[in-house]
Protein backbone atom coordinates (compact mmCIF):
# COMPACT_ATOMS: atom_id res chain seq x y z
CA UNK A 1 0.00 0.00 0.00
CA UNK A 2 1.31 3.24 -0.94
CA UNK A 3 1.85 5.76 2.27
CA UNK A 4 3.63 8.32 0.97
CA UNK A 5 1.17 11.17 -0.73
CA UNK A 6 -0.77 12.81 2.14
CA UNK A 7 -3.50 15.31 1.81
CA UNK A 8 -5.52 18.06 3.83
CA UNK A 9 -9.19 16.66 3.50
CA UNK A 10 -10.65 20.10 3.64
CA UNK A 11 -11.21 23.44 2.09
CA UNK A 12 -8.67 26.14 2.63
CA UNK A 13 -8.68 29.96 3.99
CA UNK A 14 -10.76 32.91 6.08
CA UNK A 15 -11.42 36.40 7.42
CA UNK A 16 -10.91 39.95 5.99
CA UNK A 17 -8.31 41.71 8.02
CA UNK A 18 -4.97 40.49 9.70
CA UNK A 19 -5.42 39.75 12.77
CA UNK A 20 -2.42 40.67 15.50
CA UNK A 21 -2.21 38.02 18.22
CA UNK A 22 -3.82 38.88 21.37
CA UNK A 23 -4.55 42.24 20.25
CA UNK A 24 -7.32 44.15 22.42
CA UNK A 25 -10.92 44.44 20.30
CA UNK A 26 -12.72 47.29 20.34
CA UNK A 27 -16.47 47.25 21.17
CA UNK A 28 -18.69 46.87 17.89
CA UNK A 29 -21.45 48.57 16.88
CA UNK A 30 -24.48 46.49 16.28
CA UNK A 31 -25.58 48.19 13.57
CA UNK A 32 -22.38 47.55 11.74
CA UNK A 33 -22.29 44.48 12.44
CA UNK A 34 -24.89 43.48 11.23
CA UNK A 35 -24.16 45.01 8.04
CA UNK A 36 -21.09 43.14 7.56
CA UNK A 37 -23.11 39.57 8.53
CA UNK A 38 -25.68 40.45 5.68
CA UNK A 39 -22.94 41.22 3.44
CA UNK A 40 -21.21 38.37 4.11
CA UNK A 41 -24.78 36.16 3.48
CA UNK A 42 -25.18 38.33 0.28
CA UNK A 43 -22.02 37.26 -0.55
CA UNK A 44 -22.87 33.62 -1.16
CA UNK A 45 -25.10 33.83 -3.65
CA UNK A 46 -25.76 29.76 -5.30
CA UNK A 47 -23.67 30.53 -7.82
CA UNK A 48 -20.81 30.98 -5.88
CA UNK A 49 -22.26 28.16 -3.22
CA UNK A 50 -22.07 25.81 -6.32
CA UNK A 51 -18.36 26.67 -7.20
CA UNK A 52 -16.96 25.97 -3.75
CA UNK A 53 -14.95 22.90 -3.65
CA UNK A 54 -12.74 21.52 -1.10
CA UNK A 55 -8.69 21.62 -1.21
CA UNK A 56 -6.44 18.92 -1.07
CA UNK A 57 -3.16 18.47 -0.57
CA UNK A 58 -0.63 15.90 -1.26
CA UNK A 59 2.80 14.76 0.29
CA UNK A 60 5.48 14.99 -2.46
CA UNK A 61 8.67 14.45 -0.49
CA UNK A 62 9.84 14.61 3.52
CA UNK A 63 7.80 17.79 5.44
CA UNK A 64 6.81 18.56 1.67
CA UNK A 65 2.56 19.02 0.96
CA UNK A 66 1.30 20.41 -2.46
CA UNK A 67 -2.01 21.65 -3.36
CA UNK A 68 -3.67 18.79 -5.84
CA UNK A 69 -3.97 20.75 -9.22
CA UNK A 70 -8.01 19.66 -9.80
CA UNK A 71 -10.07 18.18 -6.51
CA UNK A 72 -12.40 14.97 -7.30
CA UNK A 73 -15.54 15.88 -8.86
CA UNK A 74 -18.47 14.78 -6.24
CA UNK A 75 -20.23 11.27 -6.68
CA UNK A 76 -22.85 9.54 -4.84
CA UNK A 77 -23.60 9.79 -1.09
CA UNK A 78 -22.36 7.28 1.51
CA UNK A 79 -24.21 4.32 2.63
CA UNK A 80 -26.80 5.57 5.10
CA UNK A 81 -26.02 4.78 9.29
CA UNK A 82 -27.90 3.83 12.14
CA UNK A 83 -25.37 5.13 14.81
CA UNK A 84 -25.07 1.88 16.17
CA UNK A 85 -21.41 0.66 18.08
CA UNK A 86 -18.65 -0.86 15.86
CA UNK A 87 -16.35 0.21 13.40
CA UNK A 88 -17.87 2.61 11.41
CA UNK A 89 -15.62 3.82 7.91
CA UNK A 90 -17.99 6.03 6.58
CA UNK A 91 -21.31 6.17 6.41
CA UNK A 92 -24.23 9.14 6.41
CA UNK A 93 -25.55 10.04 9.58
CA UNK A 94 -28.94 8.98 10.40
CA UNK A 95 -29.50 8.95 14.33
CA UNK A 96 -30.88 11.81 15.52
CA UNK A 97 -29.16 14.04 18.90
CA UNK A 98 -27.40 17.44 19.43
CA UNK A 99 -24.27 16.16 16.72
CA UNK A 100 -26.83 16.86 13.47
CA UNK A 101 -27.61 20.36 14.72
CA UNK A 102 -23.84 21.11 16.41
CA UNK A 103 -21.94 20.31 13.07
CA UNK A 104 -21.85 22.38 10.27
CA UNK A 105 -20.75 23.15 6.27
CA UNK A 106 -18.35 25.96 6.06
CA UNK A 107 -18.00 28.36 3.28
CA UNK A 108 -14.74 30.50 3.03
CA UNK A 109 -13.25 32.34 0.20
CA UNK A 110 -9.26 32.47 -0.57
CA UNK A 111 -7.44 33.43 -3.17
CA UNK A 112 -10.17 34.07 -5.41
CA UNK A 113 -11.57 30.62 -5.52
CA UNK A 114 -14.15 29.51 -2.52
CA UNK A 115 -13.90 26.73 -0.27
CA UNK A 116 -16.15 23.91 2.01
CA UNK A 117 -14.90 22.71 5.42
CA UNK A 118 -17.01 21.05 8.32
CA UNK A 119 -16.89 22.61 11.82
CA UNK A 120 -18.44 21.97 15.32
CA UNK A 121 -20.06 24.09 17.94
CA UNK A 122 -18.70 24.46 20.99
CA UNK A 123 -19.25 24.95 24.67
CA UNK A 124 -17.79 28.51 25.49
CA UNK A 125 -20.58 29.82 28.47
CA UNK A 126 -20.51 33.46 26.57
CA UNK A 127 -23.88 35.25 25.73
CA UNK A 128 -22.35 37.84 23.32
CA UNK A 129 -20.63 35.18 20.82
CA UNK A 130 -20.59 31.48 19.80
CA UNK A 131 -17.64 29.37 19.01
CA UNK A 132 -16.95 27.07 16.47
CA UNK A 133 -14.33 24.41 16.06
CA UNK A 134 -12.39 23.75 13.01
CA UNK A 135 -9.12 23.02 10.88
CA UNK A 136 -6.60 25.86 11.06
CA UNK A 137 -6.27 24.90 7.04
CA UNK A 138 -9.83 25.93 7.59
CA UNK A 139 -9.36 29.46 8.73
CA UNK A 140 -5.97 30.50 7.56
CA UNK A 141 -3.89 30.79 4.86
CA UNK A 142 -0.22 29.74 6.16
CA UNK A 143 1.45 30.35 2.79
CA UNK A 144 -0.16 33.61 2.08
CA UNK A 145 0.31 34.53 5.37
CA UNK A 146 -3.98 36.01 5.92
CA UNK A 147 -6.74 34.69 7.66
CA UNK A 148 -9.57 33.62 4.88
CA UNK A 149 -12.83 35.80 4.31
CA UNK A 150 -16.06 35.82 4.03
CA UNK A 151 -16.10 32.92 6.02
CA UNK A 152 -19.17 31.42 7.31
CA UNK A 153 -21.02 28.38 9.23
CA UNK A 154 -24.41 26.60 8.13
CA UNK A 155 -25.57 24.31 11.29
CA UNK A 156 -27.10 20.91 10.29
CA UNK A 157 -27.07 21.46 6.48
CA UNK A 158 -27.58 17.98 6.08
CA UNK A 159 -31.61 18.45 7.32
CA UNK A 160 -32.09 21.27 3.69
CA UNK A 161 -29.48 21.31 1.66
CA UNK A 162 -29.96 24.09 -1.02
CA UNK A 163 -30.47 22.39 -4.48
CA UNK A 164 -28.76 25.82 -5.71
CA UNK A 165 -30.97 25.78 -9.14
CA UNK A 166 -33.39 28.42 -7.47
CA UNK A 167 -32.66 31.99 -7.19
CA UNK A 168 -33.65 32.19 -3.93
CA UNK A 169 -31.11 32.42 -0.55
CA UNK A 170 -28.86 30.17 0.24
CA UNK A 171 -29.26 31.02 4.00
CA UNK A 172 -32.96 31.01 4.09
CA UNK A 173 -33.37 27.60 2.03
CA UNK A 174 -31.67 25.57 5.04
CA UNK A 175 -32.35 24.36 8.75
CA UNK A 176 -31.22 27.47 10.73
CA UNK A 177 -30.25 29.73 8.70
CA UNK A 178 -26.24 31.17 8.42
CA UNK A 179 -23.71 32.44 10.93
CA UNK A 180 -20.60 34.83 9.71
CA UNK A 181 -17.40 34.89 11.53
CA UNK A 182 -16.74 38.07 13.15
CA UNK A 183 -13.28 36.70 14.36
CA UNK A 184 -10.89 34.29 13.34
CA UNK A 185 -8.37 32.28 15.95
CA UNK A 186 -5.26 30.23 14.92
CA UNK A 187 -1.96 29.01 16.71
CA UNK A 188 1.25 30.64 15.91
CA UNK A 189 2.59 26.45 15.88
CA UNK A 190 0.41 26.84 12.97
CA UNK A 191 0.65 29.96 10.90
CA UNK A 192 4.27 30.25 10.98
CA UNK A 193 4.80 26.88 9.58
CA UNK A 194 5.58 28.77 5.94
CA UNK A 195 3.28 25.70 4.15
CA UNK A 196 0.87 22.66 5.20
CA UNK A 197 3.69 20.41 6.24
CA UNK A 198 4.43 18.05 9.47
CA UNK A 199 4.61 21.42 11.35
CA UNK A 200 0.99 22.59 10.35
CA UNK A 201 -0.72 19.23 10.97
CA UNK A 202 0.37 19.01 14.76
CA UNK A 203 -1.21 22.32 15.51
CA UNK A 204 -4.12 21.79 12.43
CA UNK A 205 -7.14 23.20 15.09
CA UNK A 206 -8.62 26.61 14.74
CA UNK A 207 -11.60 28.61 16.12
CA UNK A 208 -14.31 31.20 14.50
CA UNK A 209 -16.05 33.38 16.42
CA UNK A 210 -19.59 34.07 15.55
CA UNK A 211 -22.04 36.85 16.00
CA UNK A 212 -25.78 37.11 15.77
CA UNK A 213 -27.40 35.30 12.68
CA UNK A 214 -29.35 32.73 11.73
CA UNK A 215 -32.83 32.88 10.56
CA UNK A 216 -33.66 34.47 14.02
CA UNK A 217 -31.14 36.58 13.87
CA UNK A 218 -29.78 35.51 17.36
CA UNK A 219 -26.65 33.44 18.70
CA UNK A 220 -25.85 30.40 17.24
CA UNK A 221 -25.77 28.52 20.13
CA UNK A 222 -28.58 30.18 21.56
CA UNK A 223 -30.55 29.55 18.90
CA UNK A 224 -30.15 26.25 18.40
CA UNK A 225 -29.78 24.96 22.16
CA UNK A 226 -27.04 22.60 21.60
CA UNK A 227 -23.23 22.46 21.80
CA UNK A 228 -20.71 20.06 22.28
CA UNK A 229 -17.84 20.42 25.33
CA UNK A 230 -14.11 20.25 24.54
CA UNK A 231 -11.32 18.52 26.43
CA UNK A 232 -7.58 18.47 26.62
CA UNK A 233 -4.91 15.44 26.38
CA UNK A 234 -7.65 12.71 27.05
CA UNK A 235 -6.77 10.74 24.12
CA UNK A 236 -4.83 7.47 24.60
CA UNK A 237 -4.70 4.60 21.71
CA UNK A 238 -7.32 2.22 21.42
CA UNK A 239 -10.14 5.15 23.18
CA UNK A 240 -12.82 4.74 20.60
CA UNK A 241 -14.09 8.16 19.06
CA UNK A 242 -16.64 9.82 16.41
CA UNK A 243 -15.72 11.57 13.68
CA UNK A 244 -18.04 13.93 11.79
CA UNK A 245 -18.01 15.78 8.50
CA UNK A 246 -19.39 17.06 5.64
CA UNK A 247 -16.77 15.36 3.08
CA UNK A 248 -17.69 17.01 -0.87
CA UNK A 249 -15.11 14.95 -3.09
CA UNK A 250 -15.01 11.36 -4.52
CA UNK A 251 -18.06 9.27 -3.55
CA UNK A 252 -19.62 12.22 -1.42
CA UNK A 253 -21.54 15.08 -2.29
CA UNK A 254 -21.15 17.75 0.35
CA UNK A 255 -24.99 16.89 1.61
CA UNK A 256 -24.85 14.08 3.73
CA UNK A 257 -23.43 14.26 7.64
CA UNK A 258 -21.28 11.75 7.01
CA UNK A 259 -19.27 9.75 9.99
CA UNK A 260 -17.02 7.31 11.47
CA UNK A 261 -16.86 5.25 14.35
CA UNK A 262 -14.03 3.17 15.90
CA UNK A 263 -10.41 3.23 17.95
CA UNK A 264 -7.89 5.73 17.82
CA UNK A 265 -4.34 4.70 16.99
CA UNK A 266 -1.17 7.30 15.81
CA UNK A 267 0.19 8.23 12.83
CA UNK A 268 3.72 6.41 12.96
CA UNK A 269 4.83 8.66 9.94
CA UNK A 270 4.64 11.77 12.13
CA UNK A 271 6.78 10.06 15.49
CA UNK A 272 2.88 9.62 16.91
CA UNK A 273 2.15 13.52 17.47
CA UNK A 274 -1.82 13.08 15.75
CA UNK A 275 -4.01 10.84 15.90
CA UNK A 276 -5.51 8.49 13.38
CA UNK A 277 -8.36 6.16 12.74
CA UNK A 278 -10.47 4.13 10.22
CA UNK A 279 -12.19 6.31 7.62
CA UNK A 280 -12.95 7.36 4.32
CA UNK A 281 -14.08 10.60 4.61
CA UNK A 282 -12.88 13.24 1.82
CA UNK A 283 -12.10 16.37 1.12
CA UNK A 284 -14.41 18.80 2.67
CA UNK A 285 -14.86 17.21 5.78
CA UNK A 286 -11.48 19.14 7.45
CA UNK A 287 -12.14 20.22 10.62
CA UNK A 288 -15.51 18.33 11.17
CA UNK A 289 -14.80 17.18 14.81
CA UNK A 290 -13.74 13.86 16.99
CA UNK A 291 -15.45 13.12 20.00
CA UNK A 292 -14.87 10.68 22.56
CA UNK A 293 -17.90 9.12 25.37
CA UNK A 294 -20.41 9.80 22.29
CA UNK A 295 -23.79 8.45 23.35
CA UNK A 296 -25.39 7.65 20.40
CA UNK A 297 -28.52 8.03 21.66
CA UNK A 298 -28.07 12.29 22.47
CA UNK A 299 -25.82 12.88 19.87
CA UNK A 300 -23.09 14.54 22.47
CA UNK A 301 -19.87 13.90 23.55
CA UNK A 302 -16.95 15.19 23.99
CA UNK A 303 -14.37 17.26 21.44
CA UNK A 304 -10.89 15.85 21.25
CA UNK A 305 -9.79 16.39 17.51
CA UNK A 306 -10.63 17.25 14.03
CA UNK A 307 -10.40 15.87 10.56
CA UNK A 308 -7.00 17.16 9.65
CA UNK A 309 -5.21 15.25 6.96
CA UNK A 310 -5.21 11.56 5.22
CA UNK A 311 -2.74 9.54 2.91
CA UNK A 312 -3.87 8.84 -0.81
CA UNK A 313 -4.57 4.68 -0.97
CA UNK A 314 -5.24 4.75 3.18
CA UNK A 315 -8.93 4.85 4.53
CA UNK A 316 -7.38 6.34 7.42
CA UNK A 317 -8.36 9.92 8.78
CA UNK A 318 -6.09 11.98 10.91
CA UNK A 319 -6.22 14.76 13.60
CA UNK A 320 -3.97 16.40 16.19
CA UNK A 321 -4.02 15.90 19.51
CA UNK A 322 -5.61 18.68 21.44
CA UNK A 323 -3.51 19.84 24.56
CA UNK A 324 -2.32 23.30 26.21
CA UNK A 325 -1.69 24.65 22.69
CA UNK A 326 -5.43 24.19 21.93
CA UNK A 327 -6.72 25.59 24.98
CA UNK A 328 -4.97 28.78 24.19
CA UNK A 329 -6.75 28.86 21.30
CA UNK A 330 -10.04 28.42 22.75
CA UNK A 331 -9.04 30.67 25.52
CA UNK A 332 -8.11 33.41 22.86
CA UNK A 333 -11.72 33.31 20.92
CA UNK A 334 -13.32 33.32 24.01
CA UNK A 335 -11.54 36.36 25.55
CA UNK A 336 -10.39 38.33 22.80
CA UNK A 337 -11.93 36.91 19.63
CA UNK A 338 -9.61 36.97 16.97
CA UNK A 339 -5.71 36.32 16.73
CA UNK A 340 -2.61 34.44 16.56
CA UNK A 341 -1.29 32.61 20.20
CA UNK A 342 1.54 33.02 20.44
């Protein structure tokens, strides 16, 4: 079996403006902010919806990824799921619970092209914003150096999906509605890594922070009633985890909730530092998120990792380990809102 090319299973990129790290945020006015959400949901029209693809990347040599010069072209679905126990490679999600209405399609533009990721909802006990988790690859650009823009988070897309054919919104044709990123949080690990190479993929987590939206025009978290709690270095090998994603290449569409079941192991090929397990999710399911003492039943757990990268030939899906590196990060969106950590 060939182990050698490795690619970022997501969509690349995110927010407007630079963002220093730890830098103090001034108080926003509502009105303005509100502006920029609308612009940002005016922003997708389907047209542009229909264009985003997800990113890949491939190993081509030692600490060496490049960009795969034309992503899969979307096929059929996934088998559908009861989210029973076992080993689970990839199949749509069909049990009901919190994880449908916690997980989410991203949109993000880079470059001039536009982008898909998956991201997750997250605890953060903060009435004035909502948190989600992602991929870094998901929120920043490492080679260009920026954040990504118009970047924005669609909660349980798999219960509408737009058919895009219409000329109707793309926000008001799903579930809830759409939430903009007002902030965008990454870990220097990350962004100074020059490239998506062995450096990146051990700090591969990121965080948006999210304003009012939606349908209702509230907090995403709020709104919805549902998050999903995140933990630090409570991973061993053999703890058996969820994945979750929205994976738009190969045999998937981009539609379904897709996910995997089953026990973690490491990635021998990076001296252990992420995590792997069974699964054939694709492209566009980068920074859906792992969770550990999942009850199938309420659709919670608990958030210990994200789709991060996979090898070409290898069902295998990997993520890095969260620990005190991560925590900043979540500490950062939740105090400041946007930046680097240091």
């Amino acid at each position: 079996m060939n182990r050698t090319p490795l690619r970022a299973l997501v969509a690349f990129a995110v927010i407007a403006s630079t963002m220093a790290a730890g830098s103090a945020t001034k108080p926003v006015d509502p009105g303005s902010a509100a502006a920029e959400h609308q612009r940002i949901v005016d922003f997708w029209t389907n047209e542009r919806v229909s264009q985003a693809i997800p990113r890949d990347f491939v190993k081509t040599g030692p600490g060496r990824y490049a960009p795969v010069a034309k992503p899969d072209k979307p096929g059929k679905p996934g088998g559908g799921g009861s989210g029973g126990g076992g080993t689970i490679t990839g199949a749509s999600w069909n049990g009901a619970g919190a994880v449908a209405d916690t997980t989410g399609k991203v949109l993000f533009a880079m470059g001039g092209s536009y982008y898909v990721c998956s991201a997750s909802l997250v605890t953060d006990n903060k009435s004035d914003r909502s948190i989600v988790l992602t991929a870094a690859h998901c929120i920043y650009d490492e080679a260009g150096e920026a954040f990504a823009t118009n970047w924005m988070f669609i909660p349980n897309y798999d219960a509408a999906p737009a058919s895009l054919t219409t000329s109707g919104s793309f926000c008001d044709s799903t579930k809830w509605g759409c939430w903009s990123a007002t902030g965008l949080v990454a870990h220097n690990g990350y962004t100074s890594a020059g490239s998506f190479n062995d450096q990146a993929v051990v700090y591969d987590f990121g965080f948006a922070v999210l304003g009012s939206g939606g349908k209702s025009g509230g907090q995403a978290d709020a709104t919805i009633g549902k998050t999903q709690t995140i933990a630090y270095d409570v991973n061993d090998g053999g703890v058996n985890v969820y994945a979750f994603g929205y994976p738009a290449a190969k045999k998937y569409k981009g539609n379904d909730l897709v996910y995997c079941a089953g026990p973690t192991g490491f990635d021998p090929l990076m001296g252990d530092q992420t995590y792997k397990i069974a699964c054939d999710m694709t492209g566009g399911s980068s920074g859906g998120p792992w969770m550990r003492d999942f009850s199938t039943s309420t659709g919670s757990g608990v958030l210990t990792s994200v789709n991060s990268y996979g090898y070409s030939g290898d069902n295998s899906m990997h993520g890095p380990k969260f620990n005190s590196n991560t925590r900043a990060a979540f500490d950062l969106a939740v105090t400041v809102g946007s930046g680097i950590v240091p």
